[in-house]
Protein backbone atom coordinates (compact mmCIF):
# COMPACT_ATOMS: atom_id res chain seq x y z
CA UNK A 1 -1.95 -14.10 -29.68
CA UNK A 2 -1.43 -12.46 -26.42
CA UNK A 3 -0.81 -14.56 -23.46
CA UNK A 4 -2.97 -15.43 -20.22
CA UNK A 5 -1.15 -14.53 -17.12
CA UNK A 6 -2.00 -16.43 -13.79
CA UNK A 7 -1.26 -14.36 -10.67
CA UNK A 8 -0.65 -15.51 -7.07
CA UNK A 9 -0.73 -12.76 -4.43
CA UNK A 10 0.51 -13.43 -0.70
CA UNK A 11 -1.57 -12.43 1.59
CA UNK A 12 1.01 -9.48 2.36
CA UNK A 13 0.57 -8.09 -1.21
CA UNK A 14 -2.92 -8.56 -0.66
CA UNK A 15 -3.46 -6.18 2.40
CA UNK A 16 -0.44 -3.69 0.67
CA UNK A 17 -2.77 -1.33 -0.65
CA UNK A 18 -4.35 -0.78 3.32
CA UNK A 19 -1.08 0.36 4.90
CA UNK A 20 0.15 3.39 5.32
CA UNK A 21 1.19 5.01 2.06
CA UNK A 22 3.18 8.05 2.80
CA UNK A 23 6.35 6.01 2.14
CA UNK A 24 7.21 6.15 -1.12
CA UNK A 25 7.99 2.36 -1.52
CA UNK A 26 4.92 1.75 -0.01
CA UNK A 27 2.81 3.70 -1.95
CA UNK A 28 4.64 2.44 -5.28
CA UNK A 29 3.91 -1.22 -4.28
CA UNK A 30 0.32 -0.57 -2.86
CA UNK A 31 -0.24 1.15 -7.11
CA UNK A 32 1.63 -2.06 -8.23
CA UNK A 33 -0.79 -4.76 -6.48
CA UNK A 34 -4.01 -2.46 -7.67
CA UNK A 35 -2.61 -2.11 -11.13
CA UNK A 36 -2.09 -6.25 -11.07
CA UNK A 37 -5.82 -6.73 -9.61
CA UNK A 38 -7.35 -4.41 -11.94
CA UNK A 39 -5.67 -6.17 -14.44
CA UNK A 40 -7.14 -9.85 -13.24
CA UNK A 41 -10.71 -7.96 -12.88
CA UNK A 42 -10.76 -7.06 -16.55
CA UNK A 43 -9.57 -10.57 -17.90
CA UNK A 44 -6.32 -10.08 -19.00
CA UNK A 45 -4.88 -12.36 -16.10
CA UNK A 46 -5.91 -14.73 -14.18
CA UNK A 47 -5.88 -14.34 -10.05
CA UNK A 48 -5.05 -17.18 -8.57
CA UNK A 49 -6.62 -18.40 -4.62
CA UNK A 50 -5.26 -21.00 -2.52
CA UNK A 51 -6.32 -22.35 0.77
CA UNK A 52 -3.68 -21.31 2.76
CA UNK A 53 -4.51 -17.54 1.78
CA UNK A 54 -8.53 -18.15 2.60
CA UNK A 55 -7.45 -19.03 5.96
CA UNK A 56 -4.84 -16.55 6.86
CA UNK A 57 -6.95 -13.78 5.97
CA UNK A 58 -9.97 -15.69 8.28
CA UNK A 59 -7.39 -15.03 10.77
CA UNK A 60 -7.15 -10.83 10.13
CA UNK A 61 -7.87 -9.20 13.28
CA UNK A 62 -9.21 -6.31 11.47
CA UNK A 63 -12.45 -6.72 10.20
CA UNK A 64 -12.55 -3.84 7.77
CA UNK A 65 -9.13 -5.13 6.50
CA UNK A 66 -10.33 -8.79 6.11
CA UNK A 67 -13.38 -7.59 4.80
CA UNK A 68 -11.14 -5.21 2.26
CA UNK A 69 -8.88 -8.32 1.14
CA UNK A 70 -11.82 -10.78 0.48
């Protein structure tokens, strides 16, 4: 029996995969939140929300971005 992982993503991990990914750390991270998500859209985990992170990314000032992260 395989067990049902609950995620919980700051809002910093969140917007990872938008920055700028010719640093190598950056990009490794950025393949590390998709691989997570990817994960949580095919039912293996479980993505967690919480208030707080509805209303800091309200607060983006980059449309696309908060658009992106929703």
């Amino acid at each position: 029996m395989s067990k049902i992982y609950k995620i919980y993503l700051d809002v910093c991990c969140l917007n990872r995969t938008l920055d700028d990914l010719e640093q190598f750390r950056i990009r490794m991270e950025a393949e590390a939140v998709t691989e997570i998500i990817q994960n949580c859209e095919d039912g293996k985990w479980i993505l967690m929300n919480s208030d707080i992170i509805e209303f800091e990314v309200s607060q983006h000032s980059n449309s696309f971005k908060q658009e992106q992260v929703n």
